[in-house]
C-alpha atoms as a PDB file:
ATOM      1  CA  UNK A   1     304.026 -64.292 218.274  1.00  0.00           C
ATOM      2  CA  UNK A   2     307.846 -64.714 219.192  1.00  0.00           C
ATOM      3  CA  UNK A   3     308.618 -62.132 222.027  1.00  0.00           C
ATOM      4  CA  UNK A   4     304.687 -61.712 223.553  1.00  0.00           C
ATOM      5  CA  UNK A   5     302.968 -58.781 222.993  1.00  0.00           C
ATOM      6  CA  UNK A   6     304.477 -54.911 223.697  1.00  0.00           C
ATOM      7  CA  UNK A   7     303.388 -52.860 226.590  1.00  0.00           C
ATOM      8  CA  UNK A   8     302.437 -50.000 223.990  1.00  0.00           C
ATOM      9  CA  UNK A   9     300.095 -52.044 221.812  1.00  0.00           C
ATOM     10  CA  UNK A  10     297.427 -51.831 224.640  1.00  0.00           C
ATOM     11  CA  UNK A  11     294.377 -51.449 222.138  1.00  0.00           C
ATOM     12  CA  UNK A  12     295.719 -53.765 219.424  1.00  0.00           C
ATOM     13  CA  UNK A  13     293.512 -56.982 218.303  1.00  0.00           C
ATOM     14  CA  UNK A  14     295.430 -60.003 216.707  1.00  0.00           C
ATOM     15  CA  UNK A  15     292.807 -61.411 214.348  1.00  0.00           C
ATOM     16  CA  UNK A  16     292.896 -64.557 212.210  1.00  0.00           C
ATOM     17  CA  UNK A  17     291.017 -64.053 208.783  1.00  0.00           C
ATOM     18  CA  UNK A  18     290.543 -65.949 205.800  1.00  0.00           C
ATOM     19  CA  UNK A  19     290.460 -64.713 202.381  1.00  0.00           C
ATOM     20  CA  UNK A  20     289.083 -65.842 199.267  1.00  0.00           C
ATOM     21  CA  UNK A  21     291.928 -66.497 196.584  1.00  0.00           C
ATOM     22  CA  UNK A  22     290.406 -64.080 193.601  1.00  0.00           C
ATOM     23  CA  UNK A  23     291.417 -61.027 192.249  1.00  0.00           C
ATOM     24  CA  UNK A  24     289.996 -57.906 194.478  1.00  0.00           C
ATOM     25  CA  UNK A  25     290.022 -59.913 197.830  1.00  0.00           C
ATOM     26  CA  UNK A  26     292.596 -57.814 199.499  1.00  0.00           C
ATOM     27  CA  UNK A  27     291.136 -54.498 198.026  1.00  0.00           C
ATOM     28  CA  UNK A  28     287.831 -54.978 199.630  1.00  0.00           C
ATOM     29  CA  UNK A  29     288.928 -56.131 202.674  1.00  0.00           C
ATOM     30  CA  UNK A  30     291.345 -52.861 202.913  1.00  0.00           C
ATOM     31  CA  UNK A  31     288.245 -50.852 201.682  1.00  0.00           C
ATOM     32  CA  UNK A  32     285.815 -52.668 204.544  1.00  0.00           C
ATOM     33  CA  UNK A  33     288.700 -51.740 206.995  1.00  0.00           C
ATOM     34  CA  UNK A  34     288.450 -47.495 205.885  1.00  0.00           C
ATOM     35  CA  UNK A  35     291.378 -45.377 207.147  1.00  0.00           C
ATOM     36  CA  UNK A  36     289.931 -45.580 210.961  1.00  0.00           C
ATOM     37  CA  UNK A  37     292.113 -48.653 211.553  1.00  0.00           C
ATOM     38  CA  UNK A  38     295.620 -49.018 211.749  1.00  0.00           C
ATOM     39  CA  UNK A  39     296.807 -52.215 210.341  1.00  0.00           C
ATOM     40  CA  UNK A  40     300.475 -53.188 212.464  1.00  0.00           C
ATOM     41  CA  UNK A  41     300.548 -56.593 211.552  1.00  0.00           C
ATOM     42  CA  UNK A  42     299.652 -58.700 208.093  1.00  0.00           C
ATOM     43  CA  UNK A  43     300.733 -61.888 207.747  1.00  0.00           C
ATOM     44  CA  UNK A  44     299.036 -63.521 204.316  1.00  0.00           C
ATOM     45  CA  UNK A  45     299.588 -66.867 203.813  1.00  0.00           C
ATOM     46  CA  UNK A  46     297.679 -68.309 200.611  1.00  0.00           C
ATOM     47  CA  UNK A  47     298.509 -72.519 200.406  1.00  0.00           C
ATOM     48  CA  UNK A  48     296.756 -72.922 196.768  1.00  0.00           C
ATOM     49  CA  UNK A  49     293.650 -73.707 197.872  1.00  0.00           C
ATOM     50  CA  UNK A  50     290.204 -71.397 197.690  1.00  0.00           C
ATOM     51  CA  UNK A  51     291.144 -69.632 200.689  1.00  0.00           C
ATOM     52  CA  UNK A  52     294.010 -68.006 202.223  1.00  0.00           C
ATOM     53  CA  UNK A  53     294.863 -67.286 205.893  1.00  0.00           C
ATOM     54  CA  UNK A  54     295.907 -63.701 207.046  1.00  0.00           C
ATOM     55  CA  UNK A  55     296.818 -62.812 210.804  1.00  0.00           C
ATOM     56  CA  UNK A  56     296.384 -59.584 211.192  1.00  0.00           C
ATOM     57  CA  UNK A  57     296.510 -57.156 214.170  1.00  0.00           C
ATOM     58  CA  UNK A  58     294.379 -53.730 214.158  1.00  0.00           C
ATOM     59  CA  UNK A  59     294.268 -50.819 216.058  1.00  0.00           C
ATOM     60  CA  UNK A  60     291.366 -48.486 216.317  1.00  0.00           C
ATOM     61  CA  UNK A  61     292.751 -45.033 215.414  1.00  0.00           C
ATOM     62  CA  UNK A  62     290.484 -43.485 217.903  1.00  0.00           C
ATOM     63  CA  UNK A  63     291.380 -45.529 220.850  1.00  0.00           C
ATOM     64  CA  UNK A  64     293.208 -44.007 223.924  1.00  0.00           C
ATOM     65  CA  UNK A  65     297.230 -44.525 223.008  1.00  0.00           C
END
């Protein structure tokens, strides 16, 4: 990412995902997720193909701030 990463996003992950391109894809991923992550970062990218990238960055609402 342009500008490294922020002093205050201590407990955030960056994580690369791919995602099948068909209807309900994103929906169960959000669903998997459950409100116990916040999501700061999503970056889809779909090309066409039968997959479509995503990075993502997640926060665990429970970890120390």
């Amino acid at each position: 990412m342009i500008g490294g990463t922020s002093s205050q996003a201590k407990y955030e992950h960056l994580y690369d995902i791919q995602f099948p391109e068909r209807p309900g894809a994103l929906n169960e991923f959000l669903q998997a997720v459950g409100n116990q992550w916040n999501i700061s970062l999503f970056h889809y990218r779909g090309q066409g193909g039968d997959t479509g990238r995503c990075s993502s960055a997640l926060k665990h609402l429970t970890s120390v701030t």
